[in-house]
Every structure is written in structure tokens, then in C-alpha cells.
Protein backbone atom coordinates (compact mmCIF):
# COMPACT_ATOMS: atom_id res chain seq x y z
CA UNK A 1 98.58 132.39 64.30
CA UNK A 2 98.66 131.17 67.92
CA UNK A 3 97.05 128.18 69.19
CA UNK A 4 94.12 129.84 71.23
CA UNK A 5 92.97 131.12 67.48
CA UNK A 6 93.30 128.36 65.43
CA UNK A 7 91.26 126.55 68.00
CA UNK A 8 88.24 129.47 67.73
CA UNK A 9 88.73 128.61 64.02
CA UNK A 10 88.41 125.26 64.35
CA UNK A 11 85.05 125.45 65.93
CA UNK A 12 83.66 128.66 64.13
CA UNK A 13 80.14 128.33 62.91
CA UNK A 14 81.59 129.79 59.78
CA UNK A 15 83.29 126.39 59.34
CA UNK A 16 82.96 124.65 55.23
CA UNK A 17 80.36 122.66 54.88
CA UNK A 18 80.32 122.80 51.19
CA UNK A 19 82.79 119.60 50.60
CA UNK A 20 81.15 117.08 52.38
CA UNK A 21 77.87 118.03 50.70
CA UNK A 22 80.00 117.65 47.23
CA UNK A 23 81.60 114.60 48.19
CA UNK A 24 77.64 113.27 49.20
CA UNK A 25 76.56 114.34 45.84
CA UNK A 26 79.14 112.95 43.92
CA UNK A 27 78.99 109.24 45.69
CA UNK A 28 75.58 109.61 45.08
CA UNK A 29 75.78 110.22 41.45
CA UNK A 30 78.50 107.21 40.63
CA UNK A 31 75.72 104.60 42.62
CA UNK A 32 73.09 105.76 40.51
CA UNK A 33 74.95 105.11 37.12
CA UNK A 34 75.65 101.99 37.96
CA UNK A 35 72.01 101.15 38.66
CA UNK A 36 70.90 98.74 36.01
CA UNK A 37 67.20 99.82 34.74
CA UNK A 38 64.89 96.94 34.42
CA UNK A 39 63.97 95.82 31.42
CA UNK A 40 61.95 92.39 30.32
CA UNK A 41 64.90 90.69 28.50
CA UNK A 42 62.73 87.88 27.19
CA UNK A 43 62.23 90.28 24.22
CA UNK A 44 65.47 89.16 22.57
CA UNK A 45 67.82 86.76 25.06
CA UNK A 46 69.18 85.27 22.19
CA UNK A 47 70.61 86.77 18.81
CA UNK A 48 67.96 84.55 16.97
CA UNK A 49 69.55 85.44 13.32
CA UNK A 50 73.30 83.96 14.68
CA UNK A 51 70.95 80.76 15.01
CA UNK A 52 68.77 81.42 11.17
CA UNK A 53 69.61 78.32 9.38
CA UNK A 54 70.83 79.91 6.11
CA UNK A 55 69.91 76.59 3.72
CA UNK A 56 66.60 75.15 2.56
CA UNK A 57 65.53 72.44 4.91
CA UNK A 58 64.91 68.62 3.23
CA UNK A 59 61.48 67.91 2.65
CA UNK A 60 62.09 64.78 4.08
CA UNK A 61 62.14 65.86 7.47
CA UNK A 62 59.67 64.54 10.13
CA UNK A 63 57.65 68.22 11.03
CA UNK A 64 55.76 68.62 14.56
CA UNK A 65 54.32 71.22 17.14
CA UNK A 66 54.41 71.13 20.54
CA UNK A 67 52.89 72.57 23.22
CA UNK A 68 54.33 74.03 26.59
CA UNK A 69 51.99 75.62 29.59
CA UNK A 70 53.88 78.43 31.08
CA UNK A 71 53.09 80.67 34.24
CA UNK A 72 53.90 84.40 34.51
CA UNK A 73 51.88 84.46 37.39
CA UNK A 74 50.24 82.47 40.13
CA UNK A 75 47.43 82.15 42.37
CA UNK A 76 48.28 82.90 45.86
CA UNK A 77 45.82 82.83 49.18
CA UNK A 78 42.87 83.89 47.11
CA UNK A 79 41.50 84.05 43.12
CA UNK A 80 41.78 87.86 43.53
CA UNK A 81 45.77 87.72 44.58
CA UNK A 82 48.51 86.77 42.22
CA UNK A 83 52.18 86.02 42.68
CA UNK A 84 54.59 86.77 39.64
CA UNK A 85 56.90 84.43 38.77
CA UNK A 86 60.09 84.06 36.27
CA UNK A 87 59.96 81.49 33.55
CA UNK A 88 62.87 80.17 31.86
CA UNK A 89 61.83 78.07 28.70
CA UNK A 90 64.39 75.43 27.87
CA UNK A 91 64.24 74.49 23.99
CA UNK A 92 66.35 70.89 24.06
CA UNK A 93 68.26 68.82 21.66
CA UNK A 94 68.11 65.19 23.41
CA UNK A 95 70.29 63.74 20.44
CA UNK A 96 73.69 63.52 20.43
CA UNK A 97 74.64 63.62 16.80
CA UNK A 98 72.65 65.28 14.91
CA UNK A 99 71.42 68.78 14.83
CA UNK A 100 67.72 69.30 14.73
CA UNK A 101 65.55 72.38 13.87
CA UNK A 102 62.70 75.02 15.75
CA UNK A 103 60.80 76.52 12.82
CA UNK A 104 58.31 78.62 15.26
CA UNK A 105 58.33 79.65 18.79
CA UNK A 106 55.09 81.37 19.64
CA UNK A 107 53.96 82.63 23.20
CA UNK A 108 50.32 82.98 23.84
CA UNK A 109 48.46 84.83 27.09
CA UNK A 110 45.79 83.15 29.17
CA UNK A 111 43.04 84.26 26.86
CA UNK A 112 45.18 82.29 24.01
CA UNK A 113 46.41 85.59 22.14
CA UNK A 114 49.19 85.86 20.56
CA UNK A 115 51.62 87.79 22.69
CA UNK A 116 55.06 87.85 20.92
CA UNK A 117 56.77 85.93 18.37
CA UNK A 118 60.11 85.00 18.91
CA UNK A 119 60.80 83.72 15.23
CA UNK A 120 59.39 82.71 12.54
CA UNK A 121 62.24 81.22 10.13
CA UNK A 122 64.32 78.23 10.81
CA UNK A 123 66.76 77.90 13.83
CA UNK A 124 69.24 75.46 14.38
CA UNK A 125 69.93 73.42 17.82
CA UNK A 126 73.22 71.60 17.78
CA UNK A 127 73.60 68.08 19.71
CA UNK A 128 72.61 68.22 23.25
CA UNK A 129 72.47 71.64 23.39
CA UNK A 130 69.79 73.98 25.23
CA UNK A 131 68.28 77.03 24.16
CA UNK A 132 66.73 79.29 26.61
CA UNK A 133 64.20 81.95 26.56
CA UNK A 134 63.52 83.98 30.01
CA UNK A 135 60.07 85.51 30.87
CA UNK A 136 61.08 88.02 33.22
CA UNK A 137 59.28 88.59 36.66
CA UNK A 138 58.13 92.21 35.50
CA UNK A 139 56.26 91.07 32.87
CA UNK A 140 53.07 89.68 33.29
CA UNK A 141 51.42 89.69 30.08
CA UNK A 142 51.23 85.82 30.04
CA UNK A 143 48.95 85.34 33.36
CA UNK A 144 47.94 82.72 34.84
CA UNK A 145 48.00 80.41 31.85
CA UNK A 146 49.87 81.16 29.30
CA UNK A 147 51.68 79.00 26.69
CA UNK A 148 53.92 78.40 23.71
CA UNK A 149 53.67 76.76 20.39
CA UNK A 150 56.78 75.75 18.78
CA UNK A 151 56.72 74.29 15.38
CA UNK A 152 59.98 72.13 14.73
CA UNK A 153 61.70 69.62 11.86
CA UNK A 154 63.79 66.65 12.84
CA UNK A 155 65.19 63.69 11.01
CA UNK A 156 62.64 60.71 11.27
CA UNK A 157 65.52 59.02 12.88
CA UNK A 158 66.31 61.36 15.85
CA UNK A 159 63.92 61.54 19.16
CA UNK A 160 62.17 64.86 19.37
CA UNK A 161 62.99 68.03 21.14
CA UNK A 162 62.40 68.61 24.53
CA UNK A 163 60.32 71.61 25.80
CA UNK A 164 60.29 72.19 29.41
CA UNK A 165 59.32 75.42 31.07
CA UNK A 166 60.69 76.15 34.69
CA UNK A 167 58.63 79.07 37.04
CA UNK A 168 60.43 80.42 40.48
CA UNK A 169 59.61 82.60 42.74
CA UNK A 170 61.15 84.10 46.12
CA UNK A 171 59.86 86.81 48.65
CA UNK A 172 62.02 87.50 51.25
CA UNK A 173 62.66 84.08 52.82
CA UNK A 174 60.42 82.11 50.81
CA UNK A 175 60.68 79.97 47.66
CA UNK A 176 58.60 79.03 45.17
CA UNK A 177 59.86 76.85 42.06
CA UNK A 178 58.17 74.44 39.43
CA UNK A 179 58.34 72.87 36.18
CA UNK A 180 56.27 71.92 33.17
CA UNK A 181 56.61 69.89 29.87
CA UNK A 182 55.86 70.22 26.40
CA UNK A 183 53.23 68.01 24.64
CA UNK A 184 53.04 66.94 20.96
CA UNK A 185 50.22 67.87 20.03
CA UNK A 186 50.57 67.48 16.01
């Protein structure tokens, strides 16, 4: 072939478009596998049953509840517009040799019904340790004032656990972030 046609061929209408069109198809196809799907994770963050404390508790253990306000979502410019926030719930051990105990976590809506439980047999928190559970943006089932119960054992030696809840926010350059603390309330 001489040069004068593999120039014509070069810029032939006829010319294979069919493997850049393949090549589109197939980068698009590896991006959208490794798309994550959302999901609420706060269903089950932790493997509660690695925590299940697997002997009878002493009855001579102090027993208390305590209460936590959480928000899944805020007011924001009017009563009619809310802003949806992320929640992480820290469950705290403030001692720092013994291990104390959660018995309950229950999460509540604004209307005070029950939402979820997260368990309902005895979990173990190890000295200064922190366990977490995440309300996720997406899901708003809590409103505007929701809460948690958690029912817990300690020795009548140790200082109580600590609740705290912490809400954040951002929209494109903007931050919103706040915190909130449990309450004995028996």
C-alpha cells in the first residue's frame, strides 16, 4: 500500500469506532462496582454478641439508667425545614481498672417510640474503653428529638459510665457539630 492510500484510510468515514465505545463501557462498568451503596450502618456497628458477657452478673452490683438526647435532625431557617445530621453515641468506661457492664441500649424517636434495640443481654466495657454506635445521616427516623435509654451494672465502687452523643453536619463549605450528655435518671 502506498502512502497516498493509507492516508485516505486513515481518514475514511468507515474508520472503527467500536473500541473506544468498549473501552467507555468497560471503565464505566469497573467505577460502578466499586461504588459503595448506602446503607444506615447504625443497625449493627458493632458485633454486639463478641461483647455478650457469657457469666451471671453479681447481684451485688450497683444497677442504673441513663438517659441521652440525640438529634437525627435539626431545625434550620424555619420549623418547616430540617437539616440531617450524623450522631455518633459514645458508651464510656471512665474507670481504669475495672470493667463495667451496659445491660440495655434503647433508641427512642421524637414521639418517644421505640425505634430499635440494640441489645438486650449484658455487654461488657473494658477499662477506659469507648463503645460507639453511629446514627447515619440517611436515617432520620429519630427526628428532632430523639433519645436513648441505656440500662447498666457497675461495682458500687467504680464512677458510672459516661454517655455522650456527638451530631455533625456539613454542606458544602459549612459545618455544623455538637454534643450532648447522658443523665441518670434512675
Amino acid at each position: 500500500m502506498d502512502a497516498t492510500n493509507h492516508q485516505n484510510n486513515l481518514l475514511s468515514p468507515k474508520m472503527n469506532t467500536k473500541k473506544p465505545i468498549i473501552a467507555l463501557f468497560s471503565l464505566f462498568l469497573i467505577y460502578s462496582c466499586n461504588i459503595r451503596k448506602e446503607e444506615v450502618s447504625s443497625l449493627d456497628p458493632v458485633n454486639w454478641n463478641n461483647r455478650a458477657v457469657s457469666h451471671v452478673l453479681s447481684d451485688s452490683l450497683l444497677t442504673g439508667t441513663s438517659y441521652l438526647s440525640v438529634y437525627s435532625q435539626i431545625y434550620s431557617q424555619t420549623e418547616h425545614k430540617t437539616q440531617d445530621l450524623t450522631a455518633t453515641i459514645s458508651l464510656r468506661n471512665t474507670n481504669r481498672s475495672d470493667t463495667i457492664y451496659i445491660t440495655k441500649a434503647e433508641y427512642f424517636d421524637t414521639g418517644g417510640k421505640l425505634i430499635r434495640t440494640y441489645f438486650d443481654k449484658p455487654i461488657f466495657i473494658a477499662p477506659l474503653e469507648t463503645v460507639e454506635i453511629v446514627i447515619d445521616e440517611i436515617d432520620q427516623e429519630g427526628g428532632t428529638g430523639a433519645n436513648f435509654l441505656f440500662d447498666w451494672m457497675i461495682d458500687p465502687s467504680l464512677s458510672e459510665p459516661l454517655f455522650e452523643a456527638v451530631m455533625i453536619s456539613t454542606s458544602g463549605q459549612q459545618g455544623l457539630s455538637f454534643s450532648t450528655q447522658g443523665k441518670r435518671i434512675n
